[in-house]
PDB file of N, CA and C in Angstrom:
ATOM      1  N   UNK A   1     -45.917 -64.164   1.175  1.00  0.00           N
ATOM      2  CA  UNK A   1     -45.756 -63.213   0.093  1.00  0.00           C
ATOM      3  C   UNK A   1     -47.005 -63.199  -0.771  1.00  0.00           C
ATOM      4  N   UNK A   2     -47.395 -61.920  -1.251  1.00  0.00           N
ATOM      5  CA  UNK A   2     -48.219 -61.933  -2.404  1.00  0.00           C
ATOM      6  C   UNK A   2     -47.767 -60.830  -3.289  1.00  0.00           C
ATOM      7  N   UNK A   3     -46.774 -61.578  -4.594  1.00  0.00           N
ATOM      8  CA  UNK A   3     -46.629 -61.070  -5.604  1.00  0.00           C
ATOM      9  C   UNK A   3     -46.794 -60.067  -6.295  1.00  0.00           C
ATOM     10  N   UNK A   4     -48.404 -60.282  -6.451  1.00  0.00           N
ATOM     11  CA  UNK A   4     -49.410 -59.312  -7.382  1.00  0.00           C
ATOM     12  C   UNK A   4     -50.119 -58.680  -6.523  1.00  0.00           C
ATOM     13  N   UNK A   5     -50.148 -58.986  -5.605  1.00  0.00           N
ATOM     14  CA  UNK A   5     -50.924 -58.218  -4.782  1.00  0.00           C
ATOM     15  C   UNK A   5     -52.715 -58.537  -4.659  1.00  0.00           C
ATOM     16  N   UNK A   6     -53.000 -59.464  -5.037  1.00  0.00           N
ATOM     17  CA  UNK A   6     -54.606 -59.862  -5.131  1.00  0.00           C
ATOM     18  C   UNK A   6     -55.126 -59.968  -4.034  1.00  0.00           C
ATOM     19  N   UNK A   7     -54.311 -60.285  -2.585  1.00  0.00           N
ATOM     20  CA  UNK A   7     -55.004 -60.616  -1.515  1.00  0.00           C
ATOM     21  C   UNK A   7     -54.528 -62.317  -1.321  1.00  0.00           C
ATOM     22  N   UNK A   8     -54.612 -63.372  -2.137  1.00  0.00           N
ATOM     23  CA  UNK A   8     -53.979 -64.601  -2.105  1.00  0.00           C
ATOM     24  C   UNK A   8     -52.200 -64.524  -2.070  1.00  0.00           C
ATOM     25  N   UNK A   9     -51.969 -65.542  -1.089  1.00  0.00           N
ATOM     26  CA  UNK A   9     -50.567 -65.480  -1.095  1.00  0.00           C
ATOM     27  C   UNK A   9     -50.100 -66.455  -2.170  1.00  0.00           C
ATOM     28  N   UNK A  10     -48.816 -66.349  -2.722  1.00  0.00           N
ATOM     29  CA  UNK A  10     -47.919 -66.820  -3.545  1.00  0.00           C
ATOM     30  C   UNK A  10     -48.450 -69.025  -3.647  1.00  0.00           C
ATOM     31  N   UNK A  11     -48.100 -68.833  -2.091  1.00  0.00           N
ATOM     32  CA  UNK A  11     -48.310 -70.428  -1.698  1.00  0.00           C
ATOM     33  C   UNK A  11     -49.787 -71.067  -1.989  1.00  0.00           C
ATOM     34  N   UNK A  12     -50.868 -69.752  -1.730  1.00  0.00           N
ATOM     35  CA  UNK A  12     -52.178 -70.776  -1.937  1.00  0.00           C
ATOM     36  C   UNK A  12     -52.705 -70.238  -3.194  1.00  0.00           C
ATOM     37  N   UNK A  13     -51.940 -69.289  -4.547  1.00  0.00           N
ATOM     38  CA  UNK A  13     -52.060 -69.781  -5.479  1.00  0.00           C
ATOM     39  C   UNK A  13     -51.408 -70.875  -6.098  1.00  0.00           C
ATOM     40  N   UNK A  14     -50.688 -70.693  -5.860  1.00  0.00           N
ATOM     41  CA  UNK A  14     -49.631 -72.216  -6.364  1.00  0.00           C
ATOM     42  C   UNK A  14     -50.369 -73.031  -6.200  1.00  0.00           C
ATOM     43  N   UNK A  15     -51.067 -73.594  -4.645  1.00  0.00           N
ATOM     44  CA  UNK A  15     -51.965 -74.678  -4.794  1.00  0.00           C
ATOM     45  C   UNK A  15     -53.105 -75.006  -5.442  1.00  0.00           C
ATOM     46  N   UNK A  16     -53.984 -73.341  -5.637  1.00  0.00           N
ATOM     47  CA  UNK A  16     -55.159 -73.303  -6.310  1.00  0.00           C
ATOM     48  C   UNK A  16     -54.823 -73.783  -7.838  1.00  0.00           C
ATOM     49  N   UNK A  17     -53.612 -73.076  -8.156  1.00  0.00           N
ATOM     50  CA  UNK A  17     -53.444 -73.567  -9.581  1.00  0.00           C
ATOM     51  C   UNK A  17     -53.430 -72.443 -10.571  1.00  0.00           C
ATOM     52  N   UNK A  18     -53.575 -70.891  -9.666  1.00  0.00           N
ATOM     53  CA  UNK A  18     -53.788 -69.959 -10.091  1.00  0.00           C
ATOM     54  C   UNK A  18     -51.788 -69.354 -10.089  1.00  0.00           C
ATOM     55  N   UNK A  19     -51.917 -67.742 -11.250  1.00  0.00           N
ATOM     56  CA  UNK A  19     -50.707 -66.828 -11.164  1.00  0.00           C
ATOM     57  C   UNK A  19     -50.681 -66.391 -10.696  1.00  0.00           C
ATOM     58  N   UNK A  20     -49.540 -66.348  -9.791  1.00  0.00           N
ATOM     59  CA  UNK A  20     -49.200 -65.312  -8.095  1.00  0.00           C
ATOM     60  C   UNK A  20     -48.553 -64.348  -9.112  1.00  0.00           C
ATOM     61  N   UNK A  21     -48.576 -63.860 -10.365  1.00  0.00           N
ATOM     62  CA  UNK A  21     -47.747 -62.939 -10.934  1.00  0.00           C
ATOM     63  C   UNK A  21     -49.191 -62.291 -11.848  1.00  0.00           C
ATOM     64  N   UNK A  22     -50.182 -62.576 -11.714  1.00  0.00           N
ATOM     65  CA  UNK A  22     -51.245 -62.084 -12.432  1.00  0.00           C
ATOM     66  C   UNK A  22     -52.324 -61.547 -11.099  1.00  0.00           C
ATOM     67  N   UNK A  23     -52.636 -60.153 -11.311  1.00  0.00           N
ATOM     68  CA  UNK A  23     -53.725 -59.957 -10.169  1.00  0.00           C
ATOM     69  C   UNK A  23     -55.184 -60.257 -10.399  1.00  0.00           C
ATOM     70  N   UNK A  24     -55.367 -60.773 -11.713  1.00  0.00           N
ATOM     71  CA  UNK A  24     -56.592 -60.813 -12.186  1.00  0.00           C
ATOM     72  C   UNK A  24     -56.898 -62.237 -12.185  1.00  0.00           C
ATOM     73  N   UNK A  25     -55.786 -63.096 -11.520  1.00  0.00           N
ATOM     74  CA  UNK A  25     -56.112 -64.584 -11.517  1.00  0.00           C
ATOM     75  C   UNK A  25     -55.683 -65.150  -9.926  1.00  0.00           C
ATOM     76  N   UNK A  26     -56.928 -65.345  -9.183  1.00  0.00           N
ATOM     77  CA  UNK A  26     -57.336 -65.870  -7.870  1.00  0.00           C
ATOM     78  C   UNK A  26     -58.202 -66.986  -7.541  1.00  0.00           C
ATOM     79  N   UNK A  27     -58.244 -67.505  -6.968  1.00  0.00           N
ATOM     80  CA  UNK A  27     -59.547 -68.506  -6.136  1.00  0.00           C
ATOM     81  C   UNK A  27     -60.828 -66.758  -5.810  1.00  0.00           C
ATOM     82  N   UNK A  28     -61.747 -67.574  -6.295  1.00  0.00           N
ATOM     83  CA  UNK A  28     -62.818 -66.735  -6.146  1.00  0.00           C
ATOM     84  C   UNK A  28     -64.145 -67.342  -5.455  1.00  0.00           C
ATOM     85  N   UNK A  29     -65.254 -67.118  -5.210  1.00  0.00           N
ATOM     86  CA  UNK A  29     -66.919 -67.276  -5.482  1.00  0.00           C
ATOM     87  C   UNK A  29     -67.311 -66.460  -6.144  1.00  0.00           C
ATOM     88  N   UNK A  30     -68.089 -66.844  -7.578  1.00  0.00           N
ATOM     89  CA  UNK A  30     -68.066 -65.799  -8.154  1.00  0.00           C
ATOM     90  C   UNK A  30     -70.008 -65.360  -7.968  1.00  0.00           C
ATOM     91  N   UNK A  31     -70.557 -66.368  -7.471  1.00  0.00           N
ATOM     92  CA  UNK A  31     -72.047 -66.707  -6.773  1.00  0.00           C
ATOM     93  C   UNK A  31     -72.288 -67.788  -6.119  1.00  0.00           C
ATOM     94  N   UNK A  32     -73.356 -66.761  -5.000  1.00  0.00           N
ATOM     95  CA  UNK A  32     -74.299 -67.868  -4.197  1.00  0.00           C
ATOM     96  C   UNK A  32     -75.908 -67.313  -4.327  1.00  0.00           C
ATOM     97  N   UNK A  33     -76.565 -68.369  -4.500  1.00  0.00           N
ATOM     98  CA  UNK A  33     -78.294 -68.050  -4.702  1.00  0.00           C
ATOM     99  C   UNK A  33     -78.806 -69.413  -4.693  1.00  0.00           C
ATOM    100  N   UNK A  34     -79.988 -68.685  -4.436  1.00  0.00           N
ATOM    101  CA  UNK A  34     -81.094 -69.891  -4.433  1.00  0.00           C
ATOM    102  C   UNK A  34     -81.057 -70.808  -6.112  1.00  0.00           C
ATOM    103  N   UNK A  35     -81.746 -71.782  -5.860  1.00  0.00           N
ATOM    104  CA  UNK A  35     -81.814 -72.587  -6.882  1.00  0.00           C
ATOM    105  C   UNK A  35     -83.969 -72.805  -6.996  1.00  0.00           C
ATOM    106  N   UNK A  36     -84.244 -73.316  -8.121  1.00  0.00           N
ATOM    107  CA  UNK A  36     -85.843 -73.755  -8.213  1.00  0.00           C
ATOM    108  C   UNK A  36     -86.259 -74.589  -7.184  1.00  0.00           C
ATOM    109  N   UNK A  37     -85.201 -75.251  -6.635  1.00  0.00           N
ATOM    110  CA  UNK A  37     -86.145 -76.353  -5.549  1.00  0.00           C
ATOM    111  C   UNK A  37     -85.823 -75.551  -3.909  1.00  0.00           C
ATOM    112  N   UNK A  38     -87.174 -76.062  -3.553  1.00  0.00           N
ATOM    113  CA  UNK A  38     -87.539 -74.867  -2.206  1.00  0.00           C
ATOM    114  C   UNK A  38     -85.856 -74.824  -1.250  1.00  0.00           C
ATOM    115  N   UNK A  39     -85.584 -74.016  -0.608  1.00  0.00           N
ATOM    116  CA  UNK A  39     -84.256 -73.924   0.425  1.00  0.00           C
ATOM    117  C   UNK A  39     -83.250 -74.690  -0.194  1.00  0.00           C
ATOM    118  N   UNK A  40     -83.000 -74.198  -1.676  1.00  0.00           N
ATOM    119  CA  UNK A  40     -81.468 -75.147  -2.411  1.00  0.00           C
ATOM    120  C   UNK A  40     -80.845 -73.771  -2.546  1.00  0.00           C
ATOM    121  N   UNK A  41     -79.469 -74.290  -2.477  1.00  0.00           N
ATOM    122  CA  UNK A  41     -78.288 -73.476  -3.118  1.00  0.00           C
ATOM    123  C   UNK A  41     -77.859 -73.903  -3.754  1.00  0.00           C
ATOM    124  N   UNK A  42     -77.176 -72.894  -4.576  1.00  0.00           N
ATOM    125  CA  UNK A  42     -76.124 -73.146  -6.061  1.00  0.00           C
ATOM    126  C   UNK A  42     -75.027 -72.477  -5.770  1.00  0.00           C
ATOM    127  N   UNK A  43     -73.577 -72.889  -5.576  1.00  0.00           N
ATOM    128  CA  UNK A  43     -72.574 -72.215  -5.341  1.00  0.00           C
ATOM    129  C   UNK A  43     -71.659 -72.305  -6.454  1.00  0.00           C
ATOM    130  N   UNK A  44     -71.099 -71.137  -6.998  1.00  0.00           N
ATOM    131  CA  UNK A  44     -70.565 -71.240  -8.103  1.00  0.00           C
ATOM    132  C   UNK A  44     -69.031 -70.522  -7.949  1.00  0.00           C
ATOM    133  N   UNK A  45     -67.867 -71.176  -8.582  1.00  0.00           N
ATOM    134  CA  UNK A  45     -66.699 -70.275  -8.215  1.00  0.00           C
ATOM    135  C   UNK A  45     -65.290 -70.510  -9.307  1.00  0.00           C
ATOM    136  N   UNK A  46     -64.774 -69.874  -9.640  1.00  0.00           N
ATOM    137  CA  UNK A  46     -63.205 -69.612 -10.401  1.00  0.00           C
ATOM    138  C   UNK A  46     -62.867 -70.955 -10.564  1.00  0.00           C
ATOM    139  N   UNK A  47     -62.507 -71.825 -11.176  1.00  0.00           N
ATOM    140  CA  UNK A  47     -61.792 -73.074 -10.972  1.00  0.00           C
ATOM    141  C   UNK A  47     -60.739 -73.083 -12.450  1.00  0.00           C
ATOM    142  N   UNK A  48     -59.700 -74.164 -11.546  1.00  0.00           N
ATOM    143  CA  UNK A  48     -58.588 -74.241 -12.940  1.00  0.00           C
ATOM    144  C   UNK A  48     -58.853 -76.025 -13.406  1.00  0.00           C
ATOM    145  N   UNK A  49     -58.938 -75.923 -14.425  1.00  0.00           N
ATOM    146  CA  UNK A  49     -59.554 -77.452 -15.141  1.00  0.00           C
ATOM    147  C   UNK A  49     -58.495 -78.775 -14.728  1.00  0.00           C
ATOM    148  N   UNK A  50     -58.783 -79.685 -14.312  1.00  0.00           N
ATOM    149  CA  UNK A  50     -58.165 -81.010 -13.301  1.00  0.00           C
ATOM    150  C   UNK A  50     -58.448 -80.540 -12.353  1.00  0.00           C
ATOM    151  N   UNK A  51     -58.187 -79.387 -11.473  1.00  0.00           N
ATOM    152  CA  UNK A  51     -58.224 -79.330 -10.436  1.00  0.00           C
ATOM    153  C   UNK A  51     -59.192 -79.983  -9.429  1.00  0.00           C
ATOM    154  N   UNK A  52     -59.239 -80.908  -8.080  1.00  0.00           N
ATOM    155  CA  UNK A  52     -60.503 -81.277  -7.366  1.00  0.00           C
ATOM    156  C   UNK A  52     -60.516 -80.044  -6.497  1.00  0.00           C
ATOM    157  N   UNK A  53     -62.307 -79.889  -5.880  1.00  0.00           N
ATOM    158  CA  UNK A  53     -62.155 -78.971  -5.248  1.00  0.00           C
ATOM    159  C   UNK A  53     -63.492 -79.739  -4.406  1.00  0.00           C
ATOM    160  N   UNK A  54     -63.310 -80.227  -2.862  1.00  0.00           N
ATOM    161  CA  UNK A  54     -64.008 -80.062  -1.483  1.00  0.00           C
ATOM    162  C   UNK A  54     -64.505 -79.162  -1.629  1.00  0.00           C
ATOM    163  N   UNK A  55     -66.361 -79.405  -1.189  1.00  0.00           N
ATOM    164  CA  UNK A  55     -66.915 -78.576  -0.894  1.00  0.00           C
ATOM    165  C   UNK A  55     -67.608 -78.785   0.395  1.00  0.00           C
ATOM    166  N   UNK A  56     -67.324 -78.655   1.771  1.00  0.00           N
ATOM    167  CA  UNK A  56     -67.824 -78.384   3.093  1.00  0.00           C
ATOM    168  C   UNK A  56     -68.802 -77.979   3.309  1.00  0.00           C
ATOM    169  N   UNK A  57     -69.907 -77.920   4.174  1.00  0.00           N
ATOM    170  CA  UNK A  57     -70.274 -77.446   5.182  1.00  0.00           C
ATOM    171  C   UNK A  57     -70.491 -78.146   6.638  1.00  0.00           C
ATOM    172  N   UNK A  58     -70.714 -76.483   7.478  1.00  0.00           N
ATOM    173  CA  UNK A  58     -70.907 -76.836   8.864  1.00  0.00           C
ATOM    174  C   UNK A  58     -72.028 -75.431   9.235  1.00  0.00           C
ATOM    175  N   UNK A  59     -72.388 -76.364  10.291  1.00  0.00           N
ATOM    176  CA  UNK A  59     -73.793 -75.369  10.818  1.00  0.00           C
ATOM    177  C   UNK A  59     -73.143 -74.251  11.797  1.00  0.00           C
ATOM    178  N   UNK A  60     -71.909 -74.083  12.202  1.00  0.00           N
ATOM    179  CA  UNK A  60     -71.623 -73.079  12.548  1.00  0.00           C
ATOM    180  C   UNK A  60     -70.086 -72.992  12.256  1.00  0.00           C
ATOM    181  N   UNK A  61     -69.292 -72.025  12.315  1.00  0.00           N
ATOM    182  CA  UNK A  61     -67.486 -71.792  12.470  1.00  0.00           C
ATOM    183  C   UNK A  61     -66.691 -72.479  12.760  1.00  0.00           C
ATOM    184  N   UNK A  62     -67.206 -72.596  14.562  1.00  0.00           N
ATOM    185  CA  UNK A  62     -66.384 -74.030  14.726  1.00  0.00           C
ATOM    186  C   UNK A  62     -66.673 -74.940  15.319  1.00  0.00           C
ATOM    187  N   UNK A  63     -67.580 -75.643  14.959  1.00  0.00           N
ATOM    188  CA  UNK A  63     -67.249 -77.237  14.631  1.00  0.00           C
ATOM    189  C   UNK A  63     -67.026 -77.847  13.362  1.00  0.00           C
ATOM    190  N   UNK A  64     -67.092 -79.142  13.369  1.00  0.00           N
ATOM    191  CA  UNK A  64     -66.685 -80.104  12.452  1.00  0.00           C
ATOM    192  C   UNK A  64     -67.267 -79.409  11.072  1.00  0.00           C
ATOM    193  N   UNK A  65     -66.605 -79.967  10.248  1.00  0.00           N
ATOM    194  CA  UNK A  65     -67.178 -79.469   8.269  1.00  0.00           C
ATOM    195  C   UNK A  65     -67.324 -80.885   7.810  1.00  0.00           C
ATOM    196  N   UNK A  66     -68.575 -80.859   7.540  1.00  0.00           N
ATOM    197  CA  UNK A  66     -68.710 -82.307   6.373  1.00  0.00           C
ATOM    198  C   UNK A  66     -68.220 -81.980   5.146  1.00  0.00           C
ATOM    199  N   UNK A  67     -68.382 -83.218   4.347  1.00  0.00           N
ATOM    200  CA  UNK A  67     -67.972 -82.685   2.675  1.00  0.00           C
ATOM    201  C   UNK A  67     -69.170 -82.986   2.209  1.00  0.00           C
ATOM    202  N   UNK A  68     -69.579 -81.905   1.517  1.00  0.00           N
ATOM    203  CA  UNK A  68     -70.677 -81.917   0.836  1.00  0.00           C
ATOM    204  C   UNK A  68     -70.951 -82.824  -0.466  1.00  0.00           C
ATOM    205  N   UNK A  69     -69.523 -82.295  -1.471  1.00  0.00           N
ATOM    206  CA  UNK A  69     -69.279 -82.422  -2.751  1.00  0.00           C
ATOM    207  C   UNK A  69     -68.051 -82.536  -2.599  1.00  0.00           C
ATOM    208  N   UNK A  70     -67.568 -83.155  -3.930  1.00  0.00           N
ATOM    209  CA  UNK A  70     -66.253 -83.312  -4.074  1.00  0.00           C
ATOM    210  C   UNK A  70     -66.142 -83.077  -6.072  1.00  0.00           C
ATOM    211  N   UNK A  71     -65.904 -82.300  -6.222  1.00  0.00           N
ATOM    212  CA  UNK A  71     -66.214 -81.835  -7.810  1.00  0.00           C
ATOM    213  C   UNK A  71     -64.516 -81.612  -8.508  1.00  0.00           C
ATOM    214  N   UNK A  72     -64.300 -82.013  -9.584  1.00  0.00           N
ATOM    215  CA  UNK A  72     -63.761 -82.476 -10.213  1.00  0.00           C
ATOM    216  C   UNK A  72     -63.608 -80.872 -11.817  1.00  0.00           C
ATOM    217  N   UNK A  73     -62.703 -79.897 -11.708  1.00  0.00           N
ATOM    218  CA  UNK A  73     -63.388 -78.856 -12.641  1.00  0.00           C
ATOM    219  C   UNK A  73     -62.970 -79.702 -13.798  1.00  0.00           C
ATOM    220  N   UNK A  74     -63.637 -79.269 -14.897  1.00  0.00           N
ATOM    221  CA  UNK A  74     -63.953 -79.468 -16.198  1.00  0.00           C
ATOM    222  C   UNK A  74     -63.655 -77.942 -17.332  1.00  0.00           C
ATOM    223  N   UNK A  75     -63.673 -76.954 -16.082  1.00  0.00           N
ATOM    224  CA  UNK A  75     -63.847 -75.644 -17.332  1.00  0.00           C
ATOM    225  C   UNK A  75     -63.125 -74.793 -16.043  1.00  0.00           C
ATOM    226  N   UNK A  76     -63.605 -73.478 -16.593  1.00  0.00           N
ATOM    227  CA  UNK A  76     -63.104 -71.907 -15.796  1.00  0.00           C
ATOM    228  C   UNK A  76     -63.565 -71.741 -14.836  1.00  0.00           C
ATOM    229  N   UNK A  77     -64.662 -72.622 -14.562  1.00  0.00           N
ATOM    230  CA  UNK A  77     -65.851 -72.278 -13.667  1.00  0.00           C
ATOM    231  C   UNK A  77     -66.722 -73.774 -13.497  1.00  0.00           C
ATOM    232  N   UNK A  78     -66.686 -73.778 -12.079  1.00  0.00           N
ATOM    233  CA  UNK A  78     -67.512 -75.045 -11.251  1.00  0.00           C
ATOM    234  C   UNK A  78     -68.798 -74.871 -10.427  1.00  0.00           C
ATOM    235  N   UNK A  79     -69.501 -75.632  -9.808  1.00  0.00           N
ATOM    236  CA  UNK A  79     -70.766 -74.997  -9.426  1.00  0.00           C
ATOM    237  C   UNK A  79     -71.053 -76.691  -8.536  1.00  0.00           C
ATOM    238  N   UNK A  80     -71.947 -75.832  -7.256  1.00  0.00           N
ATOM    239  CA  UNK A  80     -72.738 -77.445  -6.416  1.00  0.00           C
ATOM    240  C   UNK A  80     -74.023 -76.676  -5.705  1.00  0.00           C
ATOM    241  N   UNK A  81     -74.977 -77.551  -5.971  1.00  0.00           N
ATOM    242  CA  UNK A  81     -75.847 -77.561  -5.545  1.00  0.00           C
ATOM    243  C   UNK A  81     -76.289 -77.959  -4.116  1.00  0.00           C
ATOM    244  N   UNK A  82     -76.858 -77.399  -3.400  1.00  0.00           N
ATOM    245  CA  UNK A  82     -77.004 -78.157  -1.978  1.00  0.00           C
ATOM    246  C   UNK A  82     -78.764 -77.854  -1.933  1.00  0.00           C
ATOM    247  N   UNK A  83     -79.242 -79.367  -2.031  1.00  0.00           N
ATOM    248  CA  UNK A  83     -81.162 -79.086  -2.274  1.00  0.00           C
ATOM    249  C   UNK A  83     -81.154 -79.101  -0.642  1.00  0.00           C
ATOM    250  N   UNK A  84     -80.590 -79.714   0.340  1.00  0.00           N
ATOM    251  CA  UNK A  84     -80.969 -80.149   1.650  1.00  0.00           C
ATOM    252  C   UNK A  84     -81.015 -78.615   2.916  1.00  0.00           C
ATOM    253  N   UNK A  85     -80.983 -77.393   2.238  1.00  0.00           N
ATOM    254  CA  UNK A  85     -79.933 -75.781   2.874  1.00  0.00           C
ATOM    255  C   UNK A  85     -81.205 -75.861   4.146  1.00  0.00           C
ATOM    256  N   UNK A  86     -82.204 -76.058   4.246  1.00  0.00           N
ATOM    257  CA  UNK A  86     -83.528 -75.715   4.816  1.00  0.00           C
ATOM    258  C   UNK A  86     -82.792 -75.234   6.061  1.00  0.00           C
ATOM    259  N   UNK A  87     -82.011 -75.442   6.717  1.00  0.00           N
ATOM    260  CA  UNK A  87     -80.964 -75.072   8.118  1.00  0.00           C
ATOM    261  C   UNK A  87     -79.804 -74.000   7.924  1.00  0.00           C
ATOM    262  N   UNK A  88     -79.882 -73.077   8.587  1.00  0.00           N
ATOM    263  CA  UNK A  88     -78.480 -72.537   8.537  1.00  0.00           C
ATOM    264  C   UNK A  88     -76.961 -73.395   7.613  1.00  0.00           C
ATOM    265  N   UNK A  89     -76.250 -72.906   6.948  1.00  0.00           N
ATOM    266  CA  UNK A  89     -74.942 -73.739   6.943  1.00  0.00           C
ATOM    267  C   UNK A  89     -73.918 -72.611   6.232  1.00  0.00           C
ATOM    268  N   UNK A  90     -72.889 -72.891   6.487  1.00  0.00           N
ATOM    269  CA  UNK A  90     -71.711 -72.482   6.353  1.00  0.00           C
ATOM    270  C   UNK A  90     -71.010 -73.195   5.485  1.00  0.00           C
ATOM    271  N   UNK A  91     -70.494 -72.911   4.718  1.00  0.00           N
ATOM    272  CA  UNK A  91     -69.313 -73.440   3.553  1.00  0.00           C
ATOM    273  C   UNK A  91     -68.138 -73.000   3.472  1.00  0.00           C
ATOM    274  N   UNK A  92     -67.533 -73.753   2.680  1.00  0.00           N
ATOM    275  CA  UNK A  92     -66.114 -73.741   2.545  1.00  0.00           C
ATOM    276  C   UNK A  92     -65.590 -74.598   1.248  1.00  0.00           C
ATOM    277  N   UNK A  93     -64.798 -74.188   0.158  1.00  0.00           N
ATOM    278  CA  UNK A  93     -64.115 -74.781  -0.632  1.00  0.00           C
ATOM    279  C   UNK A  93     -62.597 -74.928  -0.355  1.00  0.00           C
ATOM    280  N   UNK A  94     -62.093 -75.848  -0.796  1.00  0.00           N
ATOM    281  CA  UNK A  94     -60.607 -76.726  -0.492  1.00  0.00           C
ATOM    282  C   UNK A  94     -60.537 -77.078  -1.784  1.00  0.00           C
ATOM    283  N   UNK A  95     -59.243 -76.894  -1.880  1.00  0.00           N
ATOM    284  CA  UNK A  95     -58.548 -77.156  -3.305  1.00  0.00           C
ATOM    285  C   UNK A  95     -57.940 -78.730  -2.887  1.00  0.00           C
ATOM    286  N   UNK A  96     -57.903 -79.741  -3.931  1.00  0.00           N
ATOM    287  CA  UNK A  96     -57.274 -81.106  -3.301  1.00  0.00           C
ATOM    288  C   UNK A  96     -56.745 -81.560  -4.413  1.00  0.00           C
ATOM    289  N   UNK A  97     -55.724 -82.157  -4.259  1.00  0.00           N
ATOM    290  CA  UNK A  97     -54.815 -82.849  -4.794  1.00  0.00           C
ATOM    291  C   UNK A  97     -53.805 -82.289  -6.021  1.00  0.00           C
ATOM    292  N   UNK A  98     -53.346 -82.256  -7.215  1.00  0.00           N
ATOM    293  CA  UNK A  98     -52.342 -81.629  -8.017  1.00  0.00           C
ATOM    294  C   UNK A  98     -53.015 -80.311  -8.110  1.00  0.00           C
TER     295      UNK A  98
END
């Protein structure tokens, strides 16, 4: 089910921490860009405060995902840096624990 209709279902707002009854409140990215140091990224996205949120990558779809980061939100909005990007990679955020 999705409620509001945002595109997220009922179940993986509940987990995100977000309102399945609000369409204006989802798991997002709200940016990706370079950073000052040569081949870095800065990934930045929606977060609800306690929440942990896994941050993955993998050099292609499917294989294995490392964890990059493991970030802890503090505010509305979270952010990770990856200085090492010089290679292709693929990401992924995971919502973890309450």
């Amino acid at each position: 089910f999705d409620t509001d209709g945002d595109g997220s279902s009922d179940g993986a707002e509940t987990i995100a921490g977000t309102n399945p009854l609000d369409t204006s409140d989802y798991f997002r990215i709200l940016s990706v860009g370079p950073t000052d140091t040569p081949n870095g990224i800065e990934i930045t996205w929606a977060s609800v405060i306690g929440k942990t949120y896994l941050v993955e990558s993998s050099p292609d779809l499917i294989g294995a995902w490392s964890l990059h980061d493991s970030v802890t939100a503090g505010g509305s909005t979270s952010r990770t840096n990856d200085q090492t990007s010089g290679e292709r990679k693929f990401y992924r955020i995971r919502v973890s624990g309450p």
